[in-house]
Protein backbone atom coordinates (compact mmCIF):
# COMPACT_ATOMS: atom_id res chain seq x y z
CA UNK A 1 -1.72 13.57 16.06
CA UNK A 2 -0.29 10.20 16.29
CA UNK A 3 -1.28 7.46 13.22
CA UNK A 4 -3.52 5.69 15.99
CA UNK A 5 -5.13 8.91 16.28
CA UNK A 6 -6.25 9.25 12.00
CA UNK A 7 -10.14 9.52 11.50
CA UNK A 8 -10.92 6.66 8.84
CA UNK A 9 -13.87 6.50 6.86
CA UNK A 10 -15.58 2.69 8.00
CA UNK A 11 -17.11 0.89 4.90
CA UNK A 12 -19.13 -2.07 4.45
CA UNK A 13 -18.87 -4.95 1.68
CA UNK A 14 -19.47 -2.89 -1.04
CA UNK A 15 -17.22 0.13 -0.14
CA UNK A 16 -19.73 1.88 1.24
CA UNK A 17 -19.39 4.55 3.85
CA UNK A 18 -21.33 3.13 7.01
CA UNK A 19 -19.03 5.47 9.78
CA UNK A 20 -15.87 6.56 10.93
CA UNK A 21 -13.35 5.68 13.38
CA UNK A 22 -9.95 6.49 14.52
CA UNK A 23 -7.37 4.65 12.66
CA UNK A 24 -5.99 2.51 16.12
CA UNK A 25 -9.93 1.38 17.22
CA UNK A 26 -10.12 0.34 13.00
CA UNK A 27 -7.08 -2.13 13.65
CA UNK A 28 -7.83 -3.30 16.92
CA UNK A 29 -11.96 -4.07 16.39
CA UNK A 30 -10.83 -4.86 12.44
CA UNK A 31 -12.94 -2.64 11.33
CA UNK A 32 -13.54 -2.49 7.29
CA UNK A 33 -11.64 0.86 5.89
CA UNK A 34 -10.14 1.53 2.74
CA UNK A 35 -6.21 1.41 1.63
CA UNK A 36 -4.36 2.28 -1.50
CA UNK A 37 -1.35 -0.02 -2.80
CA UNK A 38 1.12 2.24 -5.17
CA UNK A 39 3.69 0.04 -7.39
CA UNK A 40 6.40 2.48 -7.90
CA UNK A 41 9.28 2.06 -10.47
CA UNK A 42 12.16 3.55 -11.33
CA UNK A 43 13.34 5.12 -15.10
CA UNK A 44 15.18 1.58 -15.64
CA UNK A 45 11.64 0.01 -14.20
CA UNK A 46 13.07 -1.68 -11.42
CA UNK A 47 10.33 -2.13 -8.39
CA UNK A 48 10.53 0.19 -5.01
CA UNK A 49 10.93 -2.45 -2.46
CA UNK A 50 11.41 -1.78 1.59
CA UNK A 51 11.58 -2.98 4.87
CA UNK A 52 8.77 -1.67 7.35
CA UNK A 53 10.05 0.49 10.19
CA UNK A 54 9.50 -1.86 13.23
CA UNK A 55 7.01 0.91 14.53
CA UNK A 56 4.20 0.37 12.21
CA UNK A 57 0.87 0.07 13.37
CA UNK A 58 0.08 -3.20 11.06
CA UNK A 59 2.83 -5.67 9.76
CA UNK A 60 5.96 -4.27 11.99
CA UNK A 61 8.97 -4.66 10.24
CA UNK A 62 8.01 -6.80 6.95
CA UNK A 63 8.94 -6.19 3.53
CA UNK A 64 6.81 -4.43 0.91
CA UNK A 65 6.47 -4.20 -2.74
CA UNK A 66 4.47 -1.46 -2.76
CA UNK A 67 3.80 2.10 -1.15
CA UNK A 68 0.71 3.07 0.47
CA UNK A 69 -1.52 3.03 3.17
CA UNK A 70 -4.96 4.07 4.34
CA UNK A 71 -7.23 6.27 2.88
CA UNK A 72 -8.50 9.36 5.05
CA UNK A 73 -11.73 9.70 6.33
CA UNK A 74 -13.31 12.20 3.31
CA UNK A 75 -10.24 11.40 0.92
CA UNK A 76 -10.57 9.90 -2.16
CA UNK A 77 -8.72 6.56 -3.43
CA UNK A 78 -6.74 8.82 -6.35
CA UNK A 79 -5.54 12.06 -3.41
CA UNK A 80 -5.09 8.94 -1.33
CA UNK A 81 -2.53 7.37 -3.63
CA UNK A 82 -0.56 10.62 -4.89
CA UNK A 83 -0.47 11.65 -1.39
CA UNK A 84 1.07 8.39 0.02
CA UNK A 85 3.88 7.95 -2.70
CA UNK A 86 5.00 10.85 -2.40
CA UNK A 87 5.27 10.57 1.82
CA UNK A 88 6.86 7.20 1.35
CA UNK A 89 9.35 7.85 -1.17
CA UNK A 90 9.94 11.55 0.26
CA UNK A 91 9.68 13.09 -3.60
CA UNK A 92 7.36 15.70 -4.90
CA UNK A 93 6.07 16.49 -8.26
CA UNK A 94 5.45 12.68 -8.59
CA UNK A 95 2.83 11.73 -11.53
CA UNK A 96 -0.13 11.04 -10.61
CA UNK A 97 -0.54 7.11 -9.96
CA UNK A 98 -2.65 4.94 -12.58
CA UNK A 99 -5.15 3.41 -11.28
CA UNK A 100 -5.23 -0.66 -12.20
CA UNK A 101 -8.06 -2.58 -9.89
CA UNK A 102 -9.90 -2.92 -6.65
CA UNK A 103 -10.38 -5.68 -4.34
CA UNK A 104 -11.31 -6.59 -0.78
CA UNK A 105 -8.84 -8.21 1.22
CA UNK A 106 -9.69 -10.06 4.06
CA UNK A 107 -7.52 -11.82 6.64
CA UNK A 108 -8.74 -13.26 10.22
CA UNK A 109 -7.65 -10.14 11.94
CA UNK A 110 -8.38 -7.16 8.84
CA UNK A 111 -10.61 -5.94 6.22
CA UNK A 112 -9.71 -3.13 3.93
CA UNK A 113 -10.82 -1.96 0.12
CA UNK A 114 -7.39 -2.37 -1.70
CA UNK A 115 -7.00 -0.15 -4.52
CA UNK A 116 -4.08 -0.51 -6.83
CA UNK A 117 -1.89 1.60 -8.77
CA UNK A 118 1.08 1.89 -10.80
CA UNK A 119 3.62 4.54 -10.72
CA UNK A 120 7.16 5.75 -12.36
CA UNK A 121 9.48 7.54 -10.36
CA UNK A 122 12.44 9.42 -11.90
CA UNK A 123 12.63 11.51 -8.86
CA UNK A 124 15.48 10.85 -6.25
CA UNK A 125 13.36 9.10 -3.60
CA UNK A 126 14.44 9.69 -0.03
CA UNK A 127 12.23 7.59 2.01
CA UNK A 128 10.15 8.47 5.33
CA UNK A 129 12.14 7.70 7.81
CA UNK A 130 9.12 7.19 10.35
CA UNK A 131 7.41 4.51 7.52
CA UNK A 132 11.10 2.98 5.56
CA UNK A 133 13.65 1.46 7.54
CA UNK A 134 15.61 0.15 4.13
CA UNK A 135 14.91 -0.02 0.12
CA UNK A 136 16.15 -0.88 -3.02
CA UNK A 137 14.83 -1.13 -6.65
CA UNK A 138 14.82 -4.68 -7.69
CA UNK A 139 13.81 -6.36 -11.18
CA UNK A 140 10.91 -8.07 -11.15
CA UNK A 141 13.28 -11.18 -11.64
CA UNK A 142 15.51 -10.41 -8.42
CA UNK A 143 12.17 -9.76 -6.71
CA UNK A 144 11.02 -13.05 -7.57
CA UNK A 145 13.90 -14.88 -6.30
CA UNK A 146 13.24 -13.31 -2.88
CA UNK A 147 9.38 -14.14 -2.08
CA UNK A 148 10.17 -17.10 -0.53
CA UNK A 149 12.97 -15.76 1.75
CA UNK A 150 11.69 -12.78 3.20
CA UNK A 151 8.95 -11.74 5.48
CA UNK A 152 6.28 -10.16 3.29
CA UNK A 153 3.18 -7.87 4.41
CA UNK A 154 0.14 -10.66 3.57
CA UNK A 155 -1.66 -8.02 2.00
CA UNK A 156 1.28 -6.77 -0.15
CA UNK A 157 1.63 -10.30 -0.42
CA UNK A 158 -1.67 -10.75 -2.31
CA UNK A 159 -1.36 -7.76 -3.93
CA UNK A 160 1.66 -8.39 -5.58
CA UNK A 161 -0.32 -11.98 -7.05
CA UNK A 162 -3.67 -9.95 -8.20
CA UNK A 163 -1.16 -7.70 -9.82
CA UNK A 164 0.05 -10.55 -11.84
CA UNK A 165 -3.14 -12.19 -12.63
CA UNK A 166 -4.46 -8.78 -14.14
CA UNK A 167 -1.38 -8.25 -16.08
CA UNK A 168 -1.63 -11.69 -17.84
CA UNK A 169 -4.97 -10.85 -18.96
CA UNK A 170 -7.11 -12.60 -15.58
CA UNK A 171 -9.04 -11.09 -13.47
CA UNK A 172 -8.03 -9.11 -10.40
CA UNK A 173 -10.45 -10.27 -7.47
């Protein structure tokens, strides 16, 4: 089974499940499904950060401040999380993610359920090859200095902003 070829559960506005739809028909008719966004650090708390794999299905070859992806058709947000940091940064026996917030995100061309979590790694990561094409841990100061210069995911993008508007106290959405 190819990525295209992943059943997704379809909601509506209120993350409710109204169908289901392979995971390539979601992106091209951008349909409403549901994604999880994983901030992973390090022991020293320095931020996973990577390069997309120019294969991706959605934002080829952008950097990312977070691991992730869609959530199964059936799966829940929390399986969906533990399940994709541990693909992405190729470790197992990783703690299961805290979750922070939810929010929709919506863009001209997609609509997901975005739910957020944090997560320490003191594992070894060795990234998927198929979904990482480079990383580093950065401070949050050296990741800073480069939102300007690189080519971000949009959603990451806004994610990364929420993230900071929750942690100074504001809201999320």
């Amino acid at each position: 089974m190819t990525p295209s070829d992943e059943i997704l559960d379809i909601v509506d506005e209120h993350d409710v499940v109204v169908g289901q739809a392979p995971r390539g028909e979601a992106t091209v008719r951008g349909l409403r499904h549901r994604c999880v966004f994983i901030e992973a650090r390090d022991a020293g708390g320095r931020l996973f950060v990577h390069r997309r794999t120019p294969a991706k299905l959605v934002f080829p070859s952008h950097y990312d401040m977070f691991v992730g992806g869609v959530v199964g058709a059936g799966e829940s947000y929390d399986e969906a999380a533990l399940r994709e940091a541990e693909e992405e940064l190729g470790v197992f026996g990783l703690p299961r993610p805290e979750p922070l917030f939810k929010f929709l995100y919506e863009s001209a061309e997609h609509s997901w359920w975005s739910h957020v979590y944090q997560v320490r790694c003191e594992l070894p990561v060795n990234p998927q090859v198929e979904e990482v094409a480079w990383h580093t841990f950065l401070t949050d100061a050296e990741l800073e200095q480069r939102l300007d210069d690189w080519e971000w995911v949009p959603d990451g993008l806004e994610t990364y902003h929420r993230l900071r508007a929750f942690r100074a106290g504001g809201a999320a959405s």
